[in-house]
PDB file of N, CA and C in Angstrom:
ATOM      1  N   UNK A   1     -12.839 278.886  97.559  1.00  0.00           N
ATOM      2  CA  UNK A   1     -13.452 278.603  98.857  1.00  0.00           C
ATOM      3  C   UNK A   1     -14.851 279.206  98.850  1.00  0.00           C
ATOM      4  N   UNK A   2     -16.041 278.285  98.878  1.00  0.00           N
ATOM      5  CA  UNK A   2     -17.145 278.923  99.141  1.00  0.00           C
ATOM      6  C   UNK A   2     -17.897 278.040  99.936  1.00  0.00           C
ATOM      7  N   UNK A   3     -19.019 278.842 100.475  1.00  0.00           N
ATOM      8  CA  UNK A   3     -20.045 278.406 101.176  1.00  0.00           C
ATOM      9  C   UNK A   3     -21.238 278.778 101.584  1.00  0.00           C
ATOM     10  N   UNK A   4     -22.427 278.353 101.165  1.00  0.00           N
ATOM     11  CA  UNK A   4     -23.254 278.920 100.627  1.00  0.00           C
ATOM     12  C   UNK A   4     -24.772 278.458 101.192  1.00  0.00           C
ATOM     13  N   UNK A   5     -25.471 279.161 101.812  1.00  0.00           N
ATOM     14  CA  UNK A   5     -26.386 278.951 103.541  1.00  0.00           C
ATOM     15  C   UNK A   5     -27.753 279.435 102.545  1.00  0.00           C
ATOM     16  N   UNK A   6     -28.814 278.527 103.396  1.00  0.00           N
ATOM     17  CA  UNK A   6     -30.130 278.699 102.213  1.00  0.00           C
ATOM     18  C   UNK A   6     -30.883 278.053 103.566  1.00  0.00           C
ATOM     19  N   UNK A   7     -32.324 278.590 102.686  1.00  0.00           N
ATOM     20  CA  UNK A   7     -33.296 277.396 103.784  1.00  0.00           C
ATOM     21  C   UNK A   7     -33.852 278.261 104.800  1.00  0.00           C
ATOM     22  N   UNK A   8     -33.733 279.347 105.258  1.00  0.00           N
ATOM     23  CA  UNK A   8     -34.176 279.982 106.001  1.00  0.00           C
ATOM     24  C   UNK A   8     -35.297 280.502 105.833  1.00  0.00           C
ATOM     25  N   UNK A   9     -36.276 281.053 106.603  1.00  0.00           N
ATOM     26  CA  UNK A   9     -37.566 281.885 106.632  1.00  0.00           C
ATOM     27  C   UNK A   9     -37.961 281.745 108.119  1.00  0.00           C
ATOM     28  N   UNK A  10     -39.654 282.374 107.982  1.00  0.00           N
ATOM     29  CA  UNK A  10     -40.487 282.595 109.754  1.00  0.00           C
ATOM     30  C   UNK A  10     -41.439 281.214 109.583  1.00  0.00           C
ATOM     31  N   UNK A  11     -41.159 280.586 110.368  1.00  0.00           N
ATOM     32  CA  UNK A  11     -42.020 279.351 110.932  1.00  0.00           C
ATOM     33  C   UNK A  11     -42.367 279.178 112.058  1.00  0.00           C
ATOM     34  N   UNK A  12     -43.905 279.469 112.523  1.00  0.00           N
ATOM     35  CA  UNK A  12     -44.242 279.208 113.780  1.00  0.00           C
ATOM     36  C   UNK A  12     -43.833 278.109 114.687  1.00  0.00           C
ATOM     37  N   UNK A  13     -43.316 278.248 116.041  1.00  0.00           N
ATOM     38  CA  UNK A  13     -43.244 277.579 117.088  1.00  0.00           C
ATOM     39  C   UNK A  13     -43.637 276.122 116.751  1.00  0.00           C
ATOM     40  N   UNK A  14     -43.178 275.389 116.932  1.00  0.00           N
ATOM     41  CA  UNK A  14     -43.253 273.425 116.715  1.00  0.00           C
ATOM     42  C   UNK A  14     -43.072 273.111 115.711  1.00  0.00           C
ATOM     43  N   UNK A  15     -42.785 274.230 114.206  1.00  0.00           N
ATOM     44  CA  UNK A  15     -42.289 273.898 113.094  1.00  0.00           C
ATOM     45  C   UNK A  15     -41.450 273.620 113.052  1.00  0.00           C
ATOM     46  N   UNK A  16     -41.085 272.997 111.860  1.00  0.00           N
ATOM     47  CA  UNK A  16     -39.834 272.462 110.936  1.00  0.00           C
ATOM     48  C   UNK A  16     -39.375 273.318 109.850  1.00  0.00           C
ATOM     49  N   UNK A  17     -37.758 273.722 109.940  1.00  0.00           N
ATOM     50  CA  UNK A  17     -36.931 273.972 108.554  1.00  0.00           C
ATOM     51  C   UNK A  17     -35.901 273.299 108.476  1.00  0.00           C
ATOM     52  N   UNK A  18     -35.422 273.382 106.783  1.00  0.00           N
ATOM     53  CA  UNK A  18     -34.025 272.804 106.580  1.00  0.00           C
ATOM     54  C   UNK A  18     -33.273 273.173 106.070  1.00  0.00           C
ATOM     55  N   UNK A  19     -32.017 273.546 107.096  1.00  0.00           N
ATOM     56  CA  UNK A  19     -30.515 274.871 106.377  1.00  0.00           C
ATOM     57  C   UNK A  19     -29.933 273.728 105.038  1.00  0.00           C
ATOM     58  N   UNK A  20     -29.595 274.382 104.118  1.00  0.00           N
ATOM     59  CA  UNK A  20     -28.847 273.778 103.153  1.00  0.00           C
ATOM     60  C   UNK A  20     -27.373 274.990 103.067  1.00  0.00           C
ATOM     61  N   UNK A  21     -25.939 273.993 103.234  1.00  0.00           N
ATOM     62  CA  UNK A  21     -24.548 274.896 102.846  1.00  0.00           C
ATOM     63  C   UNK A  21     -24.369 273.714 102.223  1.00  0.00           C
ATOM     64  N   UNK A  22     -23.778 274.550 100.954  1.00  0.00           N
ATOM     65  CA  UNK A  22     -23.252 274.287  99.727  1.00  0.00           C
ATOM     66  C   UNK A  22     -21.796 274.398  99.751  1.00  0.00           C
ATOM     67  N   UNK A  23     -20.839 273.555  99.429  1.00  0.00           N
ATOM     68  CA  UNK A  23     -19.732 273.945 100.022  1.00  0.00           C
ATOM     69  C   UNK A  23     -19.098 273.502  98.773  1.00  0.00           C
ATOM     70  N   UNK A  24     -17.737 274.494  98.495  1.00  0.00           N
ATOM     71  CA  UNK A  24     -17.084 274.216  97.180  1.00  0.00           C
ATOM     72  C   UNK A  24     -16.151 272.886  97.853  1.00  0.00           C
ATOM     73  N   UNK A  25     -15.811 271.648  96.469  1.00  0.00           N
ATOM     74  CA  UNK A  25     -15.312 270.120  96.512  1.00  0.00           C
ATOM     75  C   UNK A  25     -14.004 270.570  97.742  1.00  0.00           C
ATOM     76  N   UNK A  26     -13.113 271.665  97.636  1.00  0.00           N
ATOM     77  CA  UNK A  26     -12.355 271.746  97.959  1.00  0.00           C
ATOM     78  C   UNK A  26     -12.377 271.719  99.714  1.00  0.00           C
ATOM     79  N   UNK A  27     -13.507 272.370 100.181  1.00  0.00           N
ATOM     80  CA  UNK A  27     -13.663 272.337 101.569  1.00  0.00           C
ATOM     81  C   UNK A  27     -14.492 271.231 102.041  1.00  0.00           C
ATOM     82  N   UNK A  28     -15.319 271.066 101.281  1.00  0.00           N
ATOM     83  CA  UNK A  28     -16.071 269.583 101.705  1.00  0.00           C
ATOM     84  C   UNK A  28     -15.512 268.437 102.088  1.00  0.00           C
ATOM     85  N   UNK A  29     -14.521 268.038 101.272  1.00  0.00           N
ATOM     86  CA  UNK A  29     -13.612 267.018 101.397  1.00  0.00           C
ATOM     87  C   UNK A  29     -12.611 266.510 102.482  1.00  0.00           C
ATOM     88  N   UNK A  30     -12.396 267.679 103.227  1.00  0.00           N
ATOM     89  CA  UNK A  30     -11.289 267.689 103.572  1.00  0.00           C
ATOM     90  C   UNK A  30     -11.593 268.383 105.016  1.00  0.00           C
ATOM     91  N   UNK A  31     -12.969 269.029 105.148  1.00  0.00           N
ATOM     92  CA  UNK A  31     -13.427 269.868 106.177  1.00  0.00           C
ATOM     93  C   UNK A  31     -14.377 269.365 106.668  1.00  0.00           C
ATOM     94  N   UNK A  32     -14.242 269.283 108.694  1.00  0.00           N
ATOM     95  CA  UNK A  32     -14.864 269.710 109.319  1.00  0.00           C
ATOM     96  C   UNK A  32     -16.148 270.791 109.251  1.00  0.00           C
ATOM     97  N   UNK A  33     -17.364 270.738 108.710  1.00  0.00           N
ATOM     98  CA  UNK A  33     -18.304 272.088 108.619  1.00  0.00           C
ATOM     99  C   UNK A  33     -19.047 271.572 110.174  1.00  0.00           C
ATOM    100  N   UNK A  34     -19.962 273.180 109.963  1.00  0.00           N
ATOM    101  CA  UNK A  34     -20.505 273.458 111.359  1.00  0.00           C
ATOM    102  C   UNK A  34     -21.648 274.662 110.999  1.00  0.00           C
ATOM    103  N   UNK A  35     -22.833 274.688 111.843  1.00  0.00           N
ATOM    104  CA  UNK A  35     -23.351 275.551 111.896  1.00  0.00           C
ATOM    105  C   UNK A  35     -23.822 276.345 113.338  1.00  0.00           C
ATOM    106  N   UNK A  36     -23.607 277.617 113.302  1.00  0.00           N
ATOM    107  CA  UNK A  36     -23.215 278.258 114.286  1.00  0.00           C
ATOM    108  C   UNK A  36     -24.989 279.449 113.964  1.00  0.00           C
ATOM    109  N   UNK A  37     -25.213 280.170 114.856  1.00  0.00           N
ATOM    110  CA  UNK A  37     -25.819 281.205 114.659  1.00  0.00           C
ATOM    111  C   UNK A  37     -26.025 282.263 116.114  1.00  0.00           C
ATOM    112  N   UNK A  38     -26.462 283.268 115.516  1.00  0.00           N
ATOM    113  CA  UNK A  38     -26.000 284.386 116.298  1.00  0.00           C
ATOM    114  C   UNK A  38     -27.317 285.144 116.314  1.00  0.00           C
ATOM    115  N   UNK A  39     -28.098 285.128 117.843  1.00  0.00           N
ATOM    116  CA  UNK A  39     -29.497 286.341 118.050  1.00  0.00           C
ATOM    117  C   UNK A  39     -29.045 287.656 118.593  1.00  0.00           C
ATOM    118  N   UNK A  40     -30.161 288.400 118.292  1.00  0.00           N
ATOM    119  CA  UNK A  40     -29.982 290.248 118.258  1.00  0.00           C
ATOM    120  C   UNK A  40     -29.162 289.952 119.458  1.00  0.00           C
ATOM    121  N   UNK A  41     -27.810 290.774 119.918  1.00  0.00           N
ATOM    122  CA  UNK A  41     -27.445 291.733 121.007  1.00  0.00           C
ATOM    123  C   UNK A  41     -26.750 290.440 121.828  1.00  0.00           C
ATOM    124  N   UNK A  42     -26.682 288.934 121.271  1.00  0.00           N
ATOM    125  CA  UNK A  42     -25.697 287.775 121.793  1.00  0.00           C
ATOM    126  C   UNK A  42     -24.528 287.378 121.303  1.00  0.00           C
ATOM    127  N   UNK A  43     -23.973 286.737 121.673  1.00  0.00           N
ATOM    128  CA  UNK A  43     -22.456 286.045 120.645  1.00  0.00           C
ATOM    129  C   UNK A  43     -23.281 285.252 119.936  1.00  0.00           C
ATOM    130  N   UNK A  44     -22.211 284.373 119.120  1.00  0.00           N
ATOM    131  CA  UNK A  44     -22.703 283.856 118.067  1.00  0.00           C
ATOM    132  C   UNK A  44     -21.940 282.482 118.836  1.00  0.00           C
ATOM    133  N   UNK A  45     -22.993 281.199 118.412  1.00  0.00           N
ATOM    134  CA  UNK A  45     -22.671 280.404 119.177  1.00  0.00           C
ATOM    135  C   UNK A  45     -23.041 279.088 118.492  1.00  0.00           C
ATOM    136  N   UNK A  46     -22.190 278.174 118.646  1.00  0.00           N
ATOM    137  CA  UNK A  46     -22.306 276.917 117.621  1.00  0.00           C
ATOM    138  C   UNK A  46     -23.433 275.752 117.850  1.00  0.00           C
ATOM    139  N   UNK A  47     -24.100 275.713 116.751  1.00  0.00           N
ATOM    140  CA  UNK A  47     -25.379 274.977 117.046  1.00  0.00           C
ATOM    141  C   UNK A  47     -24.884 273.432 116.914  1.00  0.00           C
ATOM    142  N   UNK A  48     -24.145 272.667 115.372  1.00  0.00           N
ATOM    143  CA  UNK A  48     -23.622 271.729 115.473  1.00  0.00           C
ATOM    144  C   UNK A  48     -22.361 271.342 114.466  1.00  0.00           C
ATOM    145  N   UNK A  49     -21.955 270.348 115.028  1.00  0.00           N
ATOM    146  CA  UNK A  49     -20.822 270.356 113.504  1.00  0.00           C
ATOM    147  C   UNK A  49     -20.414 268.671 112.804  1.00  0.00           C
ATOM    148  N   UNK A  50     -19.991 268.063 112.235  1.00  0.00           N
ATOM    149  CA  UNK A  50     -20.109 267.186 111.665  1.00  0.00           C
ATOM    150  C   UNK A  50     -18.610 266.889 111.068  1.00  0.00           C
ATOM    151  N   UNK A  51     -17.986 265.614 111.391  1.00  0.00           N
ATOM    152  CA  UNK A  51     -17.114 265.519 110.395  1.00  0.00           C
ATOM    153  C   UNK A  51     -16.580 264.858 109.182  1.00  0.00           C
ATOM    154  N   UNK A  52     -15.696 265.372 108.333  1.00  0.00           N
ATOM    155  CA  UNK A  52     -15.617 264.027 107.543  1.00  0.00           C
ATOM    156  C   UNK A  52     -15.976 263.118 107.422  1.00  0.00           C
ATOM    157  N   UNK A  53     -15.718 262.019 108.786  1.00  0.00           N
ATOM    158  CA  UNK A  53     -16.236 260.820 109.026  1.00  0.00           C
ATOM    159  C   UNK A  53     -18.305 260.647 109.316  1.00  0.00           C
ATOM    160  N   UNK A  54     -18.095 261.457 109.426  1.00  0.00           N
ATOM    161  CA  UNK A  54     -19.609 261.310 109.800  1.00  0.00           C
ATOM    162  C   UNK A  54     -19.927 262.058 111.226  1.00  0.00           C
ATOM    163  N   UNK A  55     -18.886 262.305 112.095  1.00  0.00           N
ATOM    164  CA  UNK A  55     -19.203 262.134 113.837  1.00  0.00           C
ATOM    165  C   UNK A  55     -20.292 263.559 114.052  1.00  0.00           C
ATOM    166  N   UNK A  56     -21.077 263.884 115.019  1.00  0.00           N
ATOM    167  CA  UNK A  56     -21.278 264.611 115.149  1.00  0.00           C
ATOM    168  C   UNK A  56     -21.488 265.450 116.463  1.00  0.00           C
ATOM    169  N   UNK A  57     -21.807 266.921 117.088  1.00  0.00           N
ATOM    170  CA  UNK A  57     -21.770 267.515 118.304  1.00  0.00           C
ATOM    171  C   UNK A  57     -22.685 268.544 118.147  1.00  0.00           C
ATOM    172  N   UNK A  58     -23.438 268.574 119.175  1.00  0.00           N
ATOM    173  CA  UNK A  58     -24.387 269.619 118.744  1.00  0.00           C
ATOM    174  C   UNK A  58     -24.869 270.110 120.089  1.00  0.00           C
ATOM    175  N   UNK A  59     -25.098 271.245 120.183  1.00  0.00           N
ATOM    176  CA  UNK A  59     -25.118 272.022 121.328  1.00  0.00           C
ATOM    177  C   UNK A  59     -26.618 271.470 122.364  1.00  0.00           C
ATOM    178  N   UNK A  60     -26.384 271.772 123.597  1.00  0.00           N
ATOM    179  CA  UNK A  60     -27.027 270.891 124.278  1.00  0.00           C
ATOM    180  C   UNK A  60     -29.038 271.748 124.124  1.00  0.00           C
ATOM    181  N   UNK A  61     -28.412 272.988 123.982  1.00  0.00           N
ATOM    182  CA  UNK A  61     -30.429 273.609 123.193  1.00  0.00           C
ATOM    183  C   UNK A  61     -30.907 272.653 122.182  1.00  0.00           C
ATOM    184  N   UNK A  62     -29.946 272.173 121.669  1.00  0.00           N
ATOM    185  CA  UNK A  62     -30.905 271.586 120.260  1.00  0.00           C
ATOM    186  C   UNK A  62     -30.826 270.378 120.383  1.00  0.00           C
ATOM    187  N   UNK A  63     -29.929 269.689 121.011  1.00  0.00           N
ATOM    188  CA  UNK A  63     -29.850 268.351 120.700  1.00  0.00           C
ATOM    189  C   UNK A  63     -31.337 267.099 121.059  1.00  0.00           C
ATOM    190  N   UNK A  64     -31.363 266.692 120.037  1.00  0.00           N
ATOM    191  CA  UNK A  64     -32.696 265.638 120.274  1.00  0.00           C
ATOM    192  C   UNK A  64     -33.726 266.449 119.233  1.00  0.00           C
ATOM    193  N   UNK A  65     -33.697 267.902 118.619  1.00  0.00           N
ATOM    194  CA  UNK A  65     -34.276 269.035 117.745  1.00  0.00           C
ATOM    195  C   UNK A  65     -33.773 268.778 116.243  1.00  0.00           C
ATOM    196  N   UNK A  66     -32.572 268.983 116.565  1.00  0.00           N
ATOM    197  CA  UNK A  66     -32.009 269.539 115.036  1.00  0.00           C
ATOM    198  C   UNK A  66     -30.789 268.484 115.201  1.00  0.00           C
ATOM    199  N   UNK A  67     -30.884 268.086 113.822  1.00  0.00           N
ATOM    200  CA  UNK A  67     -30.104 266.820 112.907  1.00  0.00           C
ATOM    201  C   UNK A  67     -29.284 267.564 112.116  1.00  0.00           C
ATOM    202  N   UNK A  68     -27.681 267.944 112.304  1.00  0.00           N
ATOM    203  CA  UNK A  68     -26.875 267.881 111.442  1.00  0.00           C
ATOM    204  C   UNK A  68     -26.404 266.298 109.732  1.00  0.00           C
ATOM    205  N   UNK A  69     -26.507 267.107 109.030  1.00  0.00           N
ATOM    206  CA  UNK A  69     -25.782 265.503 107.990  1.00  0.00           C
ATOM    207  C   UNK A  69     -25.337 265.991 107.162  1.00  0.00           C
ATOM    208  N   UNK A  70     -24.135 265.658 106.357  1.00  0.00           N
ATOM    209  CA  UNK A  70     -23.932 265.894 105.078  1.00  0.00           C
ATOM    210  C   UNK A  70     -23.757 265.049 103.745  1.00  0.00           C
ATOM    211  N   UNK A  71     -23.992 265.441 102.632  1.00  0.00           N
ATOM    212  CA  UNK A  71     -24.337 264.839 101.687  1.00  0.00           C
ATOM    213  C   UNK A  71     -23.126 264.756 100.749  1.00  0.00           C
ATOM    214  N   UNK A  72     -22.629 263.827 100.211  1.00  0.00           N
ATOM    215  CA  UNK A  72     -20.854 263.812  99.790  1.00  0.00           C
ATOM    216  C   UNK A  72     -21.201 263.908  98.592  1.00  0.00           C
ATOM    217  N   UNK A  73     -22.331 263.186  97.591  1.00  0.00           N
ATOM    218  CA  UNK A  73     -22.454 263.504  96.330  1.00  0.00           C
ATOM    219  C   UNK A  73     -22.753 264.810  95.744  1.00  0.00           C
ATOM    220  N   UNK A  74     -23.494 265.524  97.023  1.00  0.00           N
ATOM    221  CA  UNK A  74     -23.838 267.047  96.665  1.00  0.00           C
ATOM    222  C   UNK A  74     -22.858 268.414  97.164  1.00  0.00           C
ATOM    223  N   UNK A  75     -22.025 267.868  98.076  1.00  0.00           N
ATOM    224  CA  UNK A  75     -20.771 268.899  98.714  1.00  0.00           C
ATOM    225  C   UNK A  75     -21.768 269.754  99.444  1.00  0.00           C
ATOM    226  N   UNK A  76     -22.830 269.057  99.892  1.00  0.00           N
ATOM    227  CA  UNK A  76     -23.657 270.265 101.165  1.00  0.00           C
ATOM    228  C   UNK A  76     -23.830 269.522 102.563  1.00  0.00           C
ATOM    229  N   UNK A  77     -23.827 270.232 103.171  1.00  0.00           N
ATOM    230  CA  UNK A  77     -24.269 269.877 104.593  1.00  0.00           C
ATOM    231  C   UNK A  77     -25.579 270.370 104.820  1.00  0.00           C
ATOM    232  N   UNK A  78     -26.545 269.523 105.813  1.00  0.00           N
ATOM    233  CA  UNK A  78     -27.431 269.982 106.132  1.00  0.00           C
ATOM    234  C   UNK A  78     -28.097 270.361 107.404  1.00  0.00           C
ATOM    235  N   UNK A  79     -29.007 270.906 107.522  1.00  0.00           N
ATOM    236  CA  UNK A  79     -28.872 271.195 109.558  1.00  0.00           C
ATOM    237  C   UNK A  79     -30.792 270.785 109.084  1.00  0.00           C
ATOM    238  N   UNK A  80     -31.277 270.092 109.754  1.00  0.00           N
ATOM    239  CA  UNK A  80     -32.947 269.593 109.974  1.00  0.00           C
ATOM    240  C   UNK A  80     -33.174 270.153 111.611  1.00  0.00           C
ATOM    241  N   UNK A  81     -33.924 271.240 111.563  1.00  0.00           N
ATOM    242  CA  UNK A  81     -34.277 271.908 112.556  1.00  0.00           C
ATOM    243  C   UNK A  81     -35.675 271.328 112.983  1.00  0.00           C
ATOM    244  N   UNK A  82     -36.047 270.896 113.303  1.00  0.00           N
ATOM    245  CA  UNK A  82     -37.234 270.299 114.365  1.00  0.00           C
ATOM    246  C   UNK A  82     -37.793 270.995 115.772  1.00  0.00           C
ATOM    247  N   UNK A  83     -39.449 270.932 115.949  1.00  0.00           N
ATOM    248  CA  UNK A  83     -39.823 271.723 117.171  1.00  0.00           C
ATOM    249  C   UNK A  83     -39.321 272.650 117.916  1.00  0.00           C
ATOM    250  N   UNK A  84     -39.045 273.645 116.119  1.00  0.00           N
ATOM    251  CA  UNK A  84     -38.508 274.976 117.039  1.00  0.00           C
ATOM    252  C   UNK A  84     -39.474 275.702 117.931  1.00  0.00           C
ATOM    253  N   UNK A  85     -38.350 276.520 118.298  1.00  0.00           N
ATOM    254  CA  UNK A  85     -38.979 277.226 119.662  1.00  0.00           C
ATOM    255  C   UNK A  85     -39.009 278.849 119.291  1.00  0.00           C
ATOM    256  N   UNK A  86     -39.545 279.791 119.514  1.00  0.00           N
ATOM    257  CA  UNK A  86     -39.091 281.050 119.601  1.00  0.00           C
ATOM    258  C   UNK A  86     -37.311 281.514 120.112  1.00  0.00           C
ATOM    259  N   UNK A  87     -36.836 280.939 120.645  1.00  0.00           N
ATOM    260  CA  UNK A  87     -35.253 281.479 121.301  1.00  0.00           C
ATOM    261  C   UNK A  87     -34.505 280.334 120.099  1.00  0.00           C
ATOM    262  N   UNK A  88     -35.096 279.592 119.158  1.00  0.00           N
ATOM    263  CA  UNK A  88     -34.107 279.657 118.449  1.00  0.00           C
ATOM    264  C   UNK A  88     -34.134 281.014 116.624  1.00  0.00           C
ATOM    265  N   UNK A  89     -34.794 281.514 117.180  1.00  0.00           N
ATOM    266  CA  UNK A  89     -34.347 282.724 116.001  1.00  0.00           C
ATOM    267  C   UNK A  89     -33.144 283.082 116.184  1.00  0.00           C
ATOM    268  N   UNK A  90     -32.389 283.176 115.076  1.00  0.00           N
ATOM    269  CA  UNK A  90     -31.220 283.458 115.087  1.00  0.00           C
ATOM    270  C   UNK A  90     -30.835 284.105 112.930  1.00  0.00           C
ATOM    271  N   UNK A  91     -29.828 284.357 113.026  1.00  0.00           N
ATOM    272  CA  UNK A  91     -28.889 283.989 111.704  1.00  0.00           C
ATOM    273  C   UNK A  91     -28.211 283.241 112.734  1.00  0.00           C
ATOM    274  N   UNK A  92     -28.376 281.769 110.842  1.00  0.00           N
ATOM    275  CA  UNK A  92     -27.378 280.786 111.053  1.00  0.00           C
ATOM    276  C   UNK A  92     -26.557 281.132 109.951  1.00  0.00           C
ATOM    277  N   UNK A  93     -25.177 280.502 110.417  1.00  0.00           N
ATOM    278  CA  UNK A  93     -24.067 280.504 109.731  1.00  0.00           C
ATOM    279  C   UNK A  93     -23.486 279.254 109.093  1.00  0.00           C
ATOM    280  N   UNK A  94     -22.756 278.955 108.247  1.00  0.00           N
ATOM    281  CA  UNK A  94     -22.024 277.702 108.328  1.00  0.00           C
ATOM    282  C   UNK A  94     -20.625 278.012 108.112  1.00  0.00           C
ATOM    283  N   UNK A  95     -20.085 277.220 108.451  1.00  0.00           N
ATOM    284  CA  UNK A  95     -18.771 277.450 109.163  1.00  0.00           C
ATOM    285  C   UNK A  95     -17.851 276.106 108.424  1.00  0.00           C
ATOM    286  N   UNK A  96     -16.335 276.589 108.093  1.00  0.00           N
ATOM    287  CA  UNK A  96     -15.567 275.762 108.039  1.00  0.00           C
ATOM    288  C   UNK A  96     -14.205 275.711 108.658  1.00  0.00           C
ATOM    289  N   UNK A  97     -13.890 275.372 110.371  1.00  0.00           N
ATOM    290  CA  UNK A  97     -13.458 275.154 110.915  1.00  0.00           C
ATOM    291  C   UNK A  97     -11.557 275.176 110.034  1.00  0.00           C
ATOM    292  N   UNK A  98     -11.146 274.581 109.239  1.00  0.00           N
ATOM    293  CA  UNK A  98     -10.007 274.536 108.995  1.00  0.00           C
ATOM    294  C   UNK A  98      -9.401 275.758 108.094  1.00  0.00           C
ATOM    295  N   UNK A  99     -10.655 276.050 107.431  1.00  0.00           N
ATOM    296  CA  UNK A  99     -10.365 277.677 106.600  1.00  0.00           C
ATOM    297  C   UNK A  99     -10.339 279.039 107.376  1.00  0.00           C
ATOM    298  N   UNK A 100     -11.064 278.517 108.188  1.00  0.00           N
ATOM    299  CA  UNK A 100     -11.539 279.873 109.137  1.00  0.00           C
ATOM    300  C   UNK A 100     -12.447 280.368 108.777  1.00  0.00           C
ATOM    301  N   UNK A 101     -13.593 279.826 107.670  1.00  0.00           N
ATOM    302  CA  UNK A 101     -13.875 280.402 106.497  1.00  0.00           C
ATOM    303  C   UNK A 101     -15.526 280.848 107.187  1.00  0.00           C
ATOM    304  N   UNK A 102     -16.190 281.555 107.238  1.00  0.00           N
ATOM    305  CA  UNK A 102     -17.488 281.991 107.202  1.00  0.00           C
ATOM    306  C   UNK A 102     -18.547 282.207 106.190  1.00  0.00           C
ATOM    307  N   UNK A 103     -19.166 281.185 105.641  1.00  0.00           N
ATOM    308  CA  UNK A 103     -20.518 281.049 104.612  1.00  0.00           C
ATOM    309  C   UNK A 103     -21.293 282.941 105.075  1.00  0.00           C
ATOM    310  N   UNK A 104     -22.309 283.064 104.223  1.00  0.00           N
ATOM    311  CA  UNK A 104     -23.130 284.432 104.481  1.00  0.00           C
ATOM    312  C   UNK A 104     -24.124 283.531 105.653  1.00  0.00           C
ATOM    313  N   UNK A 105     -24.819 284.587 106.348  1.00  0.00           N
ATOM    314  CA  UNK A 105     -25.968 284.094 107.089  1.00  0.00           C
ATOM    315  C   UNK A 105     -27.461 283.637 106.387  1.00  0.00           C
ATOM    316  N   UNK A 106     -28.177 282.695 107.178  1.00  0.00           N
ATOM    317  CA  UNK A 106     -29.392 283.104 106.772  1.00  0.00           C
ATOM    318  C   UNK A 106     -30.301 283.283 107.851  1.00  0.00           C
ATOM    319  N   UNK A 107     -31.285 283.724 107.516  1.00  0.00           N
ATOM    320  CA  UNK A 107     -32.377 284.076 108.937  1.00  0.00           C
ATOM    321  C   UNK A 107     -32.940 282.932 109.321  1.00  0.00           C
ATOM    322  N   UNK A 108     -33.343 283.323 110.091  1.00  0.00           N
ATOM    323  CA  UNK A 108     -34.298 281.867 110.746  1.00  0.00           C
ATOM    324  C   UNK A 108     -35.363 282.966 111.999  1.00  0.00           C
ATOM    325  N   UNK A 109     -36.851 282.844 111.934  1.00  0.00           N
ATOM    326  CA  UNK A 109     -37.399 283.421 112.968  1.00  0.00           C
ATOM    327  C   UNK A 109     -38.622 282.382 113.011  1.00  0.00           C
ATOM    328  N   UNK A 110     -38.799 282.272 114.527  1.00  0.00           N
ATOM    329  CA  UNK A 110     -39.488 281.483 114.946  1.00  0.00           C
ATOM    330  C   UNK A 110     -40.763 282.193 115.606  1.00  0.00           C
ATOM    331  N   UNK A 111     -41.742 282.321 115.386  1.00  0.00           N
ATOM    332  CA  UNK A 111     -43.319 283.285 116.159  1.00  0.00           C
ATOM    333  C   UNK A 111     -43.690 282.484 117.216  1.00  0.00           C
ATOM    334  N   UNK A 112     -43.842 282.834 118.200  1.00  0.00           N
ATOM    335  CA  UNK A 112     -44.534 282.295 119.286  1.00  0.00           C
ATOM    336  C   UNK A 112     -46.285 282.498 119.007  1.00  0.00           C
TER     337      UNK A 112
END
């Protein structure tokens, strides 16, 4: 079981990044993923998630921002963050819903 979160750094306000999780064949396949992230001194709270089929849900801060997709030949999911804002700094996570399983974080900071 692995899962494996990349893509992060500081990008000023109206920039663009793109999370890459790497997910071992075994959870990809068969799993629901999601990416969740968590700012200083808040819960940690789910940004979007994607399934098998394609469907997707994404929290109402980002939606119309950031594009969940995943890629079946590569076993990654991806999160396309668009016209961030400062309040989305966070660690993001990726998440696999049926393992319980928690990828490492990566940063994400946004400068006003």
């Amino acid at each position: 079981v692995q899962l494996q979160a990349s893509g992060g750094g500081l990008v000023q306000a109206g920039g663009s990044l793109r999370l890459s999780c790497a997910a071992s064949r075994s959870i990809f396949s068969i799993s629901t993923l999601a990416w969740y992230r968590q700012a200083p001194g808040k819960q940690r709270e789910l940004v979007a998630h994607i399934t098998t089929g394609g469907s997707t849900t994404y929290a109402v801060s980002v939606k119309g921002r950031f594009t969940i997709s995943r890629d079946n030949a590569e076993n990654t999911v991806y999160l396309q963050m668009n016209s961030l804002k400062p309040e989305d700094t966070a660690v993001y996570y990726c998440y696999a819903p049926m393992y319980k399983y928690w990828g490492q974080g990566t940063q994400v900071t946004v400068s006003s």
